[in-house]
Protein backbone atom coordinates (compact mmCIF):
# COMPACT_ATOMS: atom_id res chain seq x y z
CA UNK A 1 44.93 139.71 33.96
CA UNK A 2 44.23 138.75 30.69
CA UNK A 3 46.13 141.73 28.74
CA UNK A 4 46.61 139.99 25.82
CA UNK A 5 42.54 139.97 25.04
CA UNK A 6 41.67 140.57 21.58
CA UNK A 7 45.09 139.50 20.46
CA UNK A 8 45.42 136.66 17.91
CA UNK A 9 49.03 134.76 17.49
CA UNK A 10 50.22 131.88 15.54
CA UNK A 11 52.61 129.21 17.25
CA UNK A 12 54.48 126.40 15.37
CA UNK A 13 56.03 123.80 17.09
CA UNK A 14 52.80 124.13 19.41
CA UNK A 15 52.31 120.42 19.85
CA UNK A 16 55.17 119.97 22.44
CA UNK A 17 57.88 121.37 24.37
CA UNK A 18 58.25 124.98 24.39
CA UNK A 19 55.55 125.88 21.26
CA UNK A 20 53.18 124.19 23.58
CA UNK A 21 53.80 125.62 26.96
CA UNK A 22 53.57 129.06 24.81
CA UNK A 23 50.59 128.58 22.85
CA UNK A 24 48.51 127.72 26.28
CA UNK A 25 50.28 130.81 28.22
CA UNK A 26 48.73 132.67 25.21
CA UNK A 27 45.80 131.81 25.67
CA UNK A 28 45.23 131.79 29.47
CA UNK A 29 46.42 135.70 29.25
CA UNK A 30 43.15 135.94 26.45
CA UNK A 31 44.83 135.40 22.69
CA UNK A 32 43.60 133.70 20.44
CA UNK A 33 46.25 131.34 19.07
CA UNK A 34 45.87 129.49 15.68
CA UNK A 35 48.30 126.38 17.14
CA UNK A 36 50.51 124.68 14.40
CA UNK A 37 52.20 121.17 14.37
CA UNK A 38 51.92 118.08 12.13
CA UNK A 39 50.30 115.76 15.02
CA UNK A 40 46.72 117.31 14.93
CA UNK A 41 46.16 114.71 17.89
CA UNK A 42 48.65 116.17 20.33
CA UNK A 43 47.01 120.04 18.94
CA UNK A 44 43.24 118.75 20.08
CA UNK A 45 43.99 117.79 23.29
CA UNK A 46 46.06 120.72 24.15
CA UNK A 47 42.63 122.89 22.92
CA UNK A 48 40.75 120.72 25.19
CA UNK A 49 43.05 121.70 28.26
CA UNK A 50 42.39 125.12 27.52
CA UNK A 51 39.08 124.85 27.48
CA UNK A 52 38.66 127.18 30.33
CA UNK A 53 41.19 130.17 28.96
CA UNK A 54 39.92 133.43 28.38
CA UNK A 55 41.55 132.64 24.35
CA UNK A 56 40.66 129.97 22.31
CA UNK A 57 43.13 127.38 20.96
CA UNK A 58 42.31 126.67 17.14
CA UNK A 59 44.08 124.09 16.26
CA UNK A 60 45.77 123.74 12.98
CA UNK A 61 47.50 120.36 11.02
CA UNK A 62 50.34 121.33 9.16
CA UNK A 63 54.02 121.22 7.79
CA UNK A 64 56.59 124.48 8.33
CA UNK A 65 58.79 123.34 5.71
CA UNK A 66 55.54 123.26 2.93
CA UNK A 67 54.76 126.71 1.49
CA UNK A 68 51.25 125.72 1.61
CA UNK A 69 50.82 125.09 4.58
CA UNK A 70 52.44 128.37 5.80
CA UNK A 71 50.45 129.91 3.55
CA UNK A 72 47.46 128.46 5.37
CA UNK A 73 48.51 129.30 8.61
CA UNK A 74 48.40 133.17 7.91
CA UNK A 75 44.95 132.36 5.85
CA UNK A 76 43.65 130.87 8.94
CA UNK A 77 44.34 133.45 11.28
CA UNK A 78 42.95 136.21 9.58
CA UNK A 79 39.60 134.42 8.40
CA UNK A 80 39.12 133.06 11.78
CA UNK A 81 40.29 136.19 13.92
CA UNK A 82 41.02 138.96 11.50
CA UNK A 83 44.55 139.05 11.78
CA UNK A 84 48.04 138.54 13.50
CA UNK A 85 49.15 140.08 16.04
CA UNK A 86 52.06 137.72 17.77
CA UNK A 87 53.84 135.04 15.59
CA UNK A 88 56.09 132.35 17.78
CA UNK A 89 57.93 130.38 15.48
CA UNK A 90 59.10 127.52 18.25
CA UNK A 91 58.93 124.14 15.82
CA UNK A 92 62.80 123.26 15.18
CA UNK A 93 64.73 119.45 15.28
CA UNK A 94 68.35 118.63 15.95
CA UNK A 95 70.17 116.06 15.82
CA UNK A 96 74.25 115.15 16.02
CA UNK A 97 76.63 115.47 13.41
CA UNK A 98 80.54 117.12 12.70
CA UNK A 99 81.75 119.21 9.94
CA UNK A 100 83.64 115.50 8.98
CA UNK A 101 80.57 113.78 9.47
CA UNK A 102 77.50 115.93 8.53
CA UNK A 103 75.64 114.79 5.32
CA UNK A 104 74.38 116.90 2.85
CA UNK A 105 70.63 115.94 3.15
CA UNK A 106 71.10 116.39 6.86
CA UNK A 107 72.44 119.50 6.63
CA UNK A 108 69.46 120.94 4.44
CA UNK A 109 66.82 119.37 6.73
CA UNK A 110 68.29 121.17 9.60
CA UNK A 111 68.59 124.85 7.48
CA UNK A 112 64.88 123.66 6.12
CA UNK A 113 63.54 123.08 9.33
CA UNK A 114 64.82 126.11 11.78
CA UNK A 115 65.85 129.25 9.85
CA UNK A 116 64.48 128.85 6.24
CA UNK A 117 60.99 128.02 7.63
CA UNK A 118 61.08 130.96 9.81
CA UNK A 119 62.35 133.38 7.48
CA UNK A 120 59.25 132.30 5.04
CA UNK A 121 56.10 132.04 7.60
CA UNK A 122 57.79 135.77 8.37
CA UNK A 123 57.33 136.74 5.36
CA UNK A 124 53.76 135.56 4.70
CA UNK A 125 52.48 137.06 7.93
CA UNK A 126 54.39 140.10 7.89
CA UNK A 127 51.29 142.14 5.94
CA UNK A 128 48.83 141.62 8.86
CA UNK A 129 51.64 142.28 11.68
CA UNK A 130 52.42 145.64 9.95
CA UNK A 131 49.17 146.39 9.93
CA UNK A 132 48.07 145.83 13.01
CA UNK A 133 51.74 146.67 14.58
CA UNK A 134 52.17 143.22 15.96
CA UNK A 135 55.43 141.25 16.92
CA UNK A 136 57.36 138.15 16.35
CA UNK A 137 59.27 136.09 18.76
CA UNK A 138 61.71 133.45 17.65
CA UNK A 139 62.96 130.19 19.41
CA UNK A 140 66.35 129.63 18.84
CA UNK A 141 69.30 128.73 21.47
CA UNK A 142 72.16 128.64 23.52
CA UNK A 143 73.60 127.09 20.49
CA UNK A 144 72.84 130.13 18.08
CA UNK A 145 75.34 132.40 20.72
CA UNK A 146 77.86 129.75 21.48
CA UNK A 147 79.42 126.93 19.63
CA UNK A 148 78.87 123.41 20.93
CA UNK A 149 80.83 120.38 19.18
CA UNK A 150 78.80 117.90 17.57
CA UNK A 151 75.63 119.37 16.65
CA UNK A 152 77.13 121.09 13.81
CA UNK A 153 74.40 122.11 11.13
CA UNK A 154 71.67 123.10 14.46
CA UNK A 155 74.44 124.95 15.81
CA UNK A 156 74.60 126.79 12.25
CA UNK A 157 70.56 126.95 11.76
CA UNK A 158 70.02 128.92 15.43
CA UNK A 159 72.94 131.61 14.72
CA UNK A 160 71.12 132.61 11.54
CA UNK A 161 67.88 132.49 13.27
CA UNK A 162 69.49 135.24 15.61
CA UNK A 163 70.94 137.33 12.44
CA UNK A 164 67.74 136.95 10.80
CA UNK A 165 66.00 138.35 14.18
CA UNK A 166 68.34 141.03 14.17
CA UNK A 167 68.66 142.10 10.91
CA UNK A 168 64.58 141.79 10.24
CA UNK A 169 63.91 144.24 13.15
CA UNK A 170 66.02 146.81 12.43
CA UNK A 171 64.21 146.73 8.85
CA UNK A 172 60.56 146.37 10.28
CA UNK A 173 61.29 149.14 13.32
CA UNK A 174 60.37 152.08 11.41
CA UNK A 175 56.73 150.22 10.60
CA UNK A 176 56.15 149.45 14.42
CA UNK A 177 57.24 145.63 14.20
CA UNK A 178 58.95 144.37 17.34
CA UNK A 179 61.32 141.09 16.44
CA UNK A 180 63.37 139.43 19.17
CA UNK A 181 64.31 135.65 19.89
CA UNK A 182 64.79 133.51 23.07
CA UNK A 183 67.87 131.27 23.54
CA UNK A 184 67.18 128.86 25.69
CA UNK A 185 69.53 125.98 27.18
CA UNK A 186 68.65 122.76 27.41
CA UNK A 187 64.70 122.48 28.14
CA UNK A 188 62.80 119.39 29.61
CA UNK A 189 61.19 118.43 26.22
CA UNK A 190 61.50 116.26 23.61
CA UNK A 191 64.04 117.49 20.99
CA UNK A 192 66.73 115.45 22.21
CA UNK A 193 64.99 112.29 21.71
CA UNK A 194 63.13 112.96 18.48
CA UNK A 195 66.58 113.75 17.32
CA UNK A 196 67.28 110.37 17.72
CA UNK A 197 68.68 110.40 21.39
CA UNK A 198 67.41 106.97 23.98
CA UNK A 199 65.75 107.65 27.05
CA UNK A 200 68.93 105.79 29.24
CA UNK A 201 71.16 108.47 27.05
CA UNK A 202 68.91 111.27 27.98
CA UNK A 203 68.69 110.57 31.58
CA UNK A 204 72.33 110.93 31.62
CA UNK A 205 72.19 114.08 29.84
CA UNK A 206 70.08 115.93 31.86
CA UNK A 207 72.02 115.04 34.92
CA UNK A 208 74.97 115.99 32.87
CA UNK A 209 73.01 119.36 32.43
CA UNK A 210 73.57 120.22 36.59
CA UNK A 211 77.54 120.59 35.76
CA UNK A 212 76.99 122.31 32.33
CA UNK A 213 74.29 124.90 33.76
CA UNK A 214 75.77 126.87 36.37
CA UNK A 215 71.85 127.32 38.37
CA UNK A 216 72.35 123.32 38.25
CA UNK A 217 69.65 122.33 36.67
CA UNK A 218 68.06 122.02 33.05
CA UNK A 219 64.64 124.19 32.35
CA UNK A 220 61.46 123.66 31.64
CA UNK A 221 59.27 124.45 29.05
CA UNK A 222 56.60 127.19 31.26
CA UNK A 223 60.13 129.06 31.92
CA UNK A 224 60.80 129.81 28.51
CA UNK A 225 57.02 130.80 27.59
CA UNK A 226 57.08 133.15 30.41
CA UNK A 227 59.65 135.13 28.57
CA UNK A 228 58.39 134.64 24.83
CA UNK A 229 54.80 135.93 27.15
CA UNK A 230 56.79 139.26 28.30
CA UNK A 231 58.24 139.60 24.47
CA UNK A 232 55.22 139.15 22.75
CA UNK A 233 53.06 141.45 25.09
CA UNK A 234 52.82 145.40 25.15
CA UNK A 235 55.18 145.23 28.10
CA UNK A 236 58.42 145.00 26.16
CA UNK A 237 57.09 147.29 23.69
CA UNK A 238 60.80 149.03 23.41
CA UNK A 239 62.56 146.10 23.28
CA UNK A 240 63.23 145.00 19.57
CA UNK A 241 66.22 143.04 18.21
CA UNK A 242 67.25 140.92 21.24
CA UNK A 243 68.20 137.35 21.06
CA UNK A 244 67.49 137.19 24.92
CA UNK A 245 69.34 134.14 27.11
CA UNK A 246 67.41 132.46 29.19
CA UNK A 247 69.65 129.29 30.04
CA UNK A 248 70.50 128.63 33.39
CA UNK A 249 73.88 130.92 33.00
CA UNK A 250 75.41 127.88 30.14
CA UNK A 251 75.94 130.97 27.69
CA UNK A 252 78.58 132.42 30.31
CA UNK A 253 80.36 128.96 30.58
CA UNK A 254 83.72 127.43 29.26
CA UNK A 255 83.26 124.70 27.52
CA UNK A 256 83.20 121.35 29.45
């Protein structure tokens, strides 16, 4: 269909997971996506898989929690394609800790990371999507709706992504900005383990996941996309403020 032609959109996170899976459905439906991680490696060969899109991939080195290079991300897009017109802000970590137990420095990595980050690269890129009445969509989580023990601080980081979703487009509606957020459950990716979790621990996990979920099964990255897709696109055009579930029902669960 390719109704997203002539649309450029930034991506963070776009090296794995769900930034990934979102930066190529961008670009098969004809946006151009500026694609943003630190492992320029992982960025190349994703452009080379989408070599065939109707979009191009432009793949960009570089480190959310450094002003410059979220400065450079907005530069890039509008020299290279003229402006913004989607930003999905999907590059986040977690990893464990209690109220007891949660350091300091951990704690500010995790607020760095997932909600200061976003609230800056918003910011920068926020003249272009005025002007060309673009839209943001946010990754945040189950987590940001519900509280989960032991992953205090991400817990923390994802509600204020969702308050700073909210809050942001209510401000931006009257200037034609859409904002909204998707908050997934757990996704086949690799969060868990870059946030220091072994493979043998997240097997058991994910088959933990079939009890926790009640559709019995943990997601995968090309479900979430296909939402942030819907958000970002002309289709949802009166839909702004939503942190939008998209879990497997684990938002409607007791704990367990």
């Amino acid at each position: 269909m390719n109704f997203l032609k002539g649309k450029t959109a930034i991506v963070t996170g776009a090296s794995s997971g769900i930034g990934r899976a979102t930066a190529k459905a961008l670009a098969e439906e004809g946006a151009n996506v500026v694609a943003v991680a630190r492992n320029i490696q992982r960025l190349n060969t994703l452009k080379e898989e989408c070599r065939e899109a109707s979009g191009e991939i432009f793949p960009l080195a570089g480190n959310v929690t450094v002003d410059d290079d979220r400065r450079k991300c907005v530069d890039t897009a509008i020299e290279k394609f003229r402006g913004i017109d989607i930003l999905v802000q999907a590059a986040g970590i977690i990893s464990n800790g209690t109220i007891e137990s949660t350091t300091e420095s951990q704690w500010s990595e995790m607020m760095d990371i997932n909600l200061t980050s976003v609230y800056r690269l918003m910011q920068h890129a926020l003249p272009s999507i005025i002007e060309r009445r673009g839209n943001i969509v946010n990754v945040s989580s189950v987590t940001g709706t519900r509280a989960f023990p032991g992953v205090l601080a991400y817990c923390v980081s994802k509600a204020g992504v969702d308050q700073l979703t909210r809050c942001s487009a209510l401000e931006l509606a009257a200037k034609g900005v859409r904002v909204n957020a998707v908050n997934p459950g757990v996704v086949v990716t690799n969060l868990h383990k870059n946030g220091g979790m072994n493979e043998e621990a997240y097997a058991r996990f994910l088959e933990h996941s079939r009890d926790t979920h009640p559709l019995g099964r943990a997601g995968s990255p090309e479900e979430v996309a296909e939402l942030v897709l819907f958000l970002a696109s002309d289709r949802a055009g009166w839909i702004t403020g939503v942190t939008y579930s998209i879990d497997g029902g684990r938002a409607q669960t007791c704990f367990r």
